[in-house]
C-alpha atoms as a PDB file:
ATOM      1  CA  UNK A   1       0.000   0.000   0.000  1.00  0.00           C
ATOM      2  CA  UNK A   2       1.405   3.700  -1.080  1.00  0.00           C
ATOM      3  CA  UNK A   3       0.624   6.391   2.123  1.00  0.00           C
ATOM      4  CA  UNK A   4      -0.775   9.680   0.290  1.00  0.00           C
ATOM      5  CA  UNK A   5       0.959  12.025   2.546  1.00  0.00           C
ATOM      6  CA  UNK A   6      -1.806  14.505   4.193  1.00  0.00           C
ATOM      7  CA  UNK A   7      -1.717  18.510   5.846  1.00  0.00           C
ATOM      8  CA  UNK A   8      -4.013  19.406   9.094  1.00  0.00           C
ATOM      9  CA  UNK A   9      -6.366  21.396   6.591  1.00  0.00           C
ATOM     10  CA  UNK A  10     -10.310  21.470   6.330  1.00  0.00           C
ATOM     11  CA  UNK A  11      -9.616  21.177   2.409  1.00  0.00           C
ATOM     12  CA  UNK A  12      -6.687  20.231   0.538  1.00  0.00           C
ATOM     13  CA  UNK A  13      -5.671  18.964  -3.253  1.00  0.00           C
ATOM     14  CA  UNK A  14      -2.857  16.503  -3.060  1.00  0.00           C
ATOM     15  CA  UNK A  15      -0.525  15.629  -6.323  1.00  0.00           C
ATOM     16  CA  UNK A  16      -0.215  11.539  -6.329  1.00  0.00           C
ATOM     17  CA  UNK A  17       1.286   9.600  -9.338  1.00  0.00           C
ATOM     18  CA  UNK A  18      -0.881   6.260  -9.050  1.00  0.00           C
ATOM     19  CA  UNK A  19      -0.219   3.621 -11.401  1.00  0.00           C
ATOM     20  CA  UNK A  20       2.502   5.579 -13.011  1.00  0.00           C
ATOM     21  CA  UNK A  21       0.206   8.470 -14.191  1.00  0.00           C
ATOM     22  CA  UNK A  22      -0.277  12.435 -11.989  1.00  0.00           C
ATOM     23  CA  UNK A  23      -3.586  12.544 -10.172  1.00  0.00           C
ATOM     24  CA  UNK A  24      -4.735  15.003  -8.065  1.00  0.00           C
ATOM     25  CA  UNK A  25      -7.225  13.856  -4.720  1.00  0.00           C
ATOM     26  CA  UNK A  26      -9.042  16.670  -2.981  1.00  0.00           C
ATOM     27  CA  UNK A  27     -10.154  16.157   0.301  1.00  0.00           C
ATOM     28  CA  UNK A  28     -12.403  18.266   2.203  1.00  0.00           C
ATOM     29  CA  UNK A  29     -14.166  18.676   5.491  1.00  0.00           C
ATOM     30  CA  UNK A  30     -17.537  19.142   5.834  1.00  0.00           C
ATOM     31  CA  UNK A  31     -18.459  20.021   9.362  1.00  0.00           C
ATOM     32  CA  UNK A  32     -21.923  20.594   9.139  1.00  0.00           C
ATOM     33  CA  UNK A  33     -22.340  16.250   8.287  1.00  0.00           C
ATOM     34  CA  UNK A  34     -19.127  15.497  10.266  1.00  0.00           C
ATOM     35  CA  UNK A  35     -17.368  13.799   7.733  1.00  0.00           C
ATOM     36  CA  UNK A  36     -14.171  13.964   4.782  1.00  0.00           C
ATOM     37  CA  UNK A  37     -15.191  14.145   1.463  1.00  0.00           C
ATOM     38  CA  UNK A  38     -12.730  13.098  -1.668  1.00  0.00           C
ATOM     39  CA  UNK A  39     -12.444  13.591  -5.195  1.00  0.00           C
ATOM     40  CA  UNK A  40      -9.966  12.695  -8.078  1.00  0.00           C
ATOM     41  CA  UNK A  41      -8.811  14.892 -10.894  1.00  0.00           C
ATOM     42  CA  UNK A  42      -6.463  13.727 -14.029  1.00  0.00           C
ATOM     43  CA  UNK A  43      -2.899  15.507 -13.921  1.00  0.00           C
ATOM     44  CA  UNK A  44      -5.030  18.326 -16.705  1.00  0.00           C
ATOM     45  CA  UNK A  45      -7.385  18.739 -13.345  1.00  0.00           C
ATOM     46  CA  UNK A  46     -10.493  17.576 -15.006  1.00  0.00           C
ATOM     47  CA  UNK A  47     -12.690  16.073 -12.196  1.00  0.00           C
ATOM     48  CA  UNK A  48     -13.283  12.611 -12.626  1.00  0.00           C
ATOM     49  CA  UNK A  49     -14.761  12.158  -9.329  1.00  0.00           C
ATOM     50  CA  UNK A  50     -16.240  14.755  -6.111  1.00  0.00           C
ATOM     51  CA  UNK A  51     -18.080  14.086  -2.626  1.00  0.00           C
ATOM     52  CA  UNK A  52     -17.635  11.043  -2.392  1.00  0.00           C
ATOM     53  CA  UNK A  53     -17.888  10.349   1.940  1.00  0.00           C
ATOM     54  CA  UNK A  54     -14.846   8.655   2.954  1.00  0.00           C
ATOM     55  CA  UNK A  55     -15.076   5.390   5.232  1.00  0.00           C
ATOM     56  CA  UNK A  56     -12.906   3.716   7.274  1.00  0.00           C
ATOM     57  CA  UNK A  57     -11.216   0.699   5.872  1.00  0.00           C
ATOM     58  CA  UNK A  58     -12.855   0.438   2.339  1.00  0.00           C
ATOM     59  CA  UNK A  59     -12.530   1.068  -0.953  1.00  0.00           C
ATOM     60  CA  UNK A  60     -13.526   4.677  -1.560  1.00  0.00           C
ATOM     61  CA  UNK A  61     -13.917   4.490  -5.421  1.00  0.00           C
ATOM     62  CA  UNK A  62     -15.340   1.150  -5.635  1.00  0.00           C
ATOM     63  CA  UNK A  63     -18.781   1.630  -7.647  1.00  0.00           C
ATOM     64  CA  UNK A  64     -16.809   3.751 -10.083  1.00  0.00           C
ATOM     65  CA  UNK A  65     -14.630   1.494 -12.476  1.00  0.00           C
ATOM     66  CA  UNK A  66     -13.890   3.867 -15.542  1.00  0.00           C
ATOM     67  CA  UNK A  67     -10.927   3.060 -18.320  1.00  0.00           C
ATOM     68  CA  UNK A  68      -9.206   6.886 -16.697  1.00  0.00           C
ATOM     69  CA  UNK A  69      -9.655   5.599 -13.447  1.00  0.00           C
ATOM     70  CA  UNK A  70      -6.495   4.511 -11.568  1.00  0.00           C
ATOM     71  CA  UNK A  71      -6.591   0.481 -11.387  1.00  0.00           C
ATOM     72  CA  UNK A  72      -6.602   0.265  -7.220  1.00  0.00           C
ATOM     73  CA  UNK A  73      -8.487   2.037  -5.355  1.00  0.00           C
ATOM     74  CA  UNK A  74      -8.503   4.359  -2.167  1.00  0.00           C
ATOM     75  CA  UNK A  75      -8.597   3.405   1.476  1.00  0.00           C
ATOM     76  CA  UNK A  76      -8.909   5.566   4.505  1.00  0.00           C
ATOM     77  CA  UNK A  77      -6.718   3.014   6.773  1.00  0.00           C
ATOM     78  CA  UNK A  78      -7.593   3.065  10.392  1.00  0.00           C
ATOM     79  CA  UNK A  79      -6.282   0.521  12.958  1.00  0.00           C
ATOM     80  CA  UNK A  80      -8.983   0.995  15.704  1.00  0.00           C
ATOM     81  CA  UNK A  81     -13.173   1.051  15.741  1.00  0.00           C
ATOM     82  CA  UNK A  82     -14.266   4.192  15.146  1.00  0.00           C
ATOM     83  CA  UNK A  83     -17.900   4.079  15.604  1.00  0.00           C
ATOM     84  CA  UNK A  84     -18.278   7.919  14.171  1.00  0.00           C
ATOM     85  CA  UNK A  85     -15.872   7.884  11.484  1.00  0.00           C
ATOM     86  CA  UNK A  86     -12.789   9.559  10.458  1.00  0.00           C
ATOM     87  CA  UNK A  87     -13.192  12.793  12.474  1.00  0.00           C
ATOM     88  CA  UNK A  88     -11.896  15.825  11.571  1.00  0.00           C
ATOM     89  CA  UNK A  89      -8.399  15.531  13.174  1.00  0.00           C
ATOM     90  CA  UNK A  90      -7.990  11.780  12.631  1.00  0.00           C
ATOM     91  CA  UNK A  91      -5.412  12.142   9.242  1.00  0.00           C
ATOM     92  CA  UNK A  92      -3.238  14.805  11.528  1.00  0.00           C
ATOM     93  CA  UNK A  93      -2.912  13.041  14.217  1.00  0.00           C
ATOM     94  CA  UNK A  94      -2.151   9.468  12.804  1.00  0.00           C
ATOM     95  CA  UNK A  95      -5.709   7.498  13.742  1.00  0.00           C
ATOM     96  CA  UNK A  96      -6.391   7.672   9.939  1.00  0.00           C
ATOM     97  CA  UNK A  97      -4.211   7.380   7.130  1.00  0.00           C
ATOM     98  CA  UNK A  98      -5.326   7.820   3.147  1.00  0.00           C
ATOM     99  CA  UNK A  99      -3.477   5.046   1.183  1.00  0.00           C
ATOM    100  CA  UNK A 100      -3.614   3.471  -2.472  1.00  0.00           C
ATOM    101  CA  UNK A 101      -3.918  -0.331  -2.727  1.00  0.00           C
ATOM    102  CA  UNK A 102      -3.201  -1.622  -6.193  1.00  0.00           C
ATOM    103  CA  UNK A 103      -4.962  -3.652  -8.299  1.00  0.00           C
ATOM    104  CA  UNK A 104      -3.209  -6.655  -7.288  1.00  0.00           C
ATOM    105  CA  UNK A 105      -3.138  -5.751  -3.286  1.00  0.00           C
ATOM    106  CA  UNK A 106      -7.285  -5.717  -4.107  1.00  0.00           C
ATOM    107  CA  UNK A 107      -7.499  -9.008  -5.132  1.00  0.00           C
ATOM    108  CA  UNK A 108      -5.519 -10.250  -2.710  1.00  0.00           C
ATOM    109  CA  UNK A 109      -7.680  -8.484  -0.143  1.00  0.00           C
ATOM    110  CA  UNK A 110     -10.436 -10.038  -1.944  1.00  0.00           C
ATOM    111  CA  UNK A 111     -11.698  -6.794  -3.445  1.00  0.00           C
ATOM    112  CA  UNK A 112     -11.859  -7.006  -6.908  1.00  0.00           C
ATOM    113  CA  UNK A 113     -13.131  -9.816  -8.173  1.00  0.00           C
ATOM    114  CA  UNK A 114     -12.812 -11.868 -11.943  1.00  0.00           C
ATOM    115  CA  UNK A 115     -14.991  -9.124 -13.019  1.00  0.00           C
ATOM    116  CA  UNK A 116     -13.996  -6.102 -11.320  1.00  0.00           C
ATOM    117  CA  UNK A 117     -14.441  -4.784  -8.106  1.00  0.00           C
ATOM    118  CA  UNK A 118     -17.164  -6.349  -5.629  1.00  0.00           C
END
């Protein structure tokens, strides 16, 4: 799994080559719901995908399996329970970390099936 390195910031757009091609995630607070949102952009910033809500310890772009999609997915990592999700201070301080798993590392994890992704 690849760590996307994060800032303490209510909204941020991170650069990330995944499978060997520039994307760029955004990831946003909303405080009024309590939760992160993320999006992807291409390296030409076109958005490919916005607001989606990010959960612990799954895929994050899993229902969208597009040709300019990177071939992994997503994963807000977290190695505890938490019963209200990835609060706002859970990337900065460590309890949450935003990582890429590969295609491979998916089915592995039993993620991505024959067909695609489950």
């Amino acid at each position: 799994m690849q760590i996307i390195s994060t800032i303490d910031a209510n909204s941020q757009v991170i650069e990330v080559t995944l499978d060997d091609r520039v994307f760029f995630t955004t990831l946003d607070w909303n405080d009024e719901a309590a939760l992160w949102r993320i999006g992807l952009q291409d390296a030409e910033r076109n958005t490919l995908i916005a607001g989606i809500a990010v959960s612990p310890n799954w895929p994050l772009f899993h229902r969208f399996r597009y040709p300019f999609m990177p071939r992994g997915d997503l994963i807000a990592v977290t190695d505890t329970y938490l019963p209200a999700g990835i609060g706002r201070q859970a990337f900065a301080t460590g309890a949450a970390a935003l990582g890429y798993v590969s295609e491979a590392e998916l089915r592995e994890m039993g993620l991505l099936g024959a067909y695609g992704r489950l």
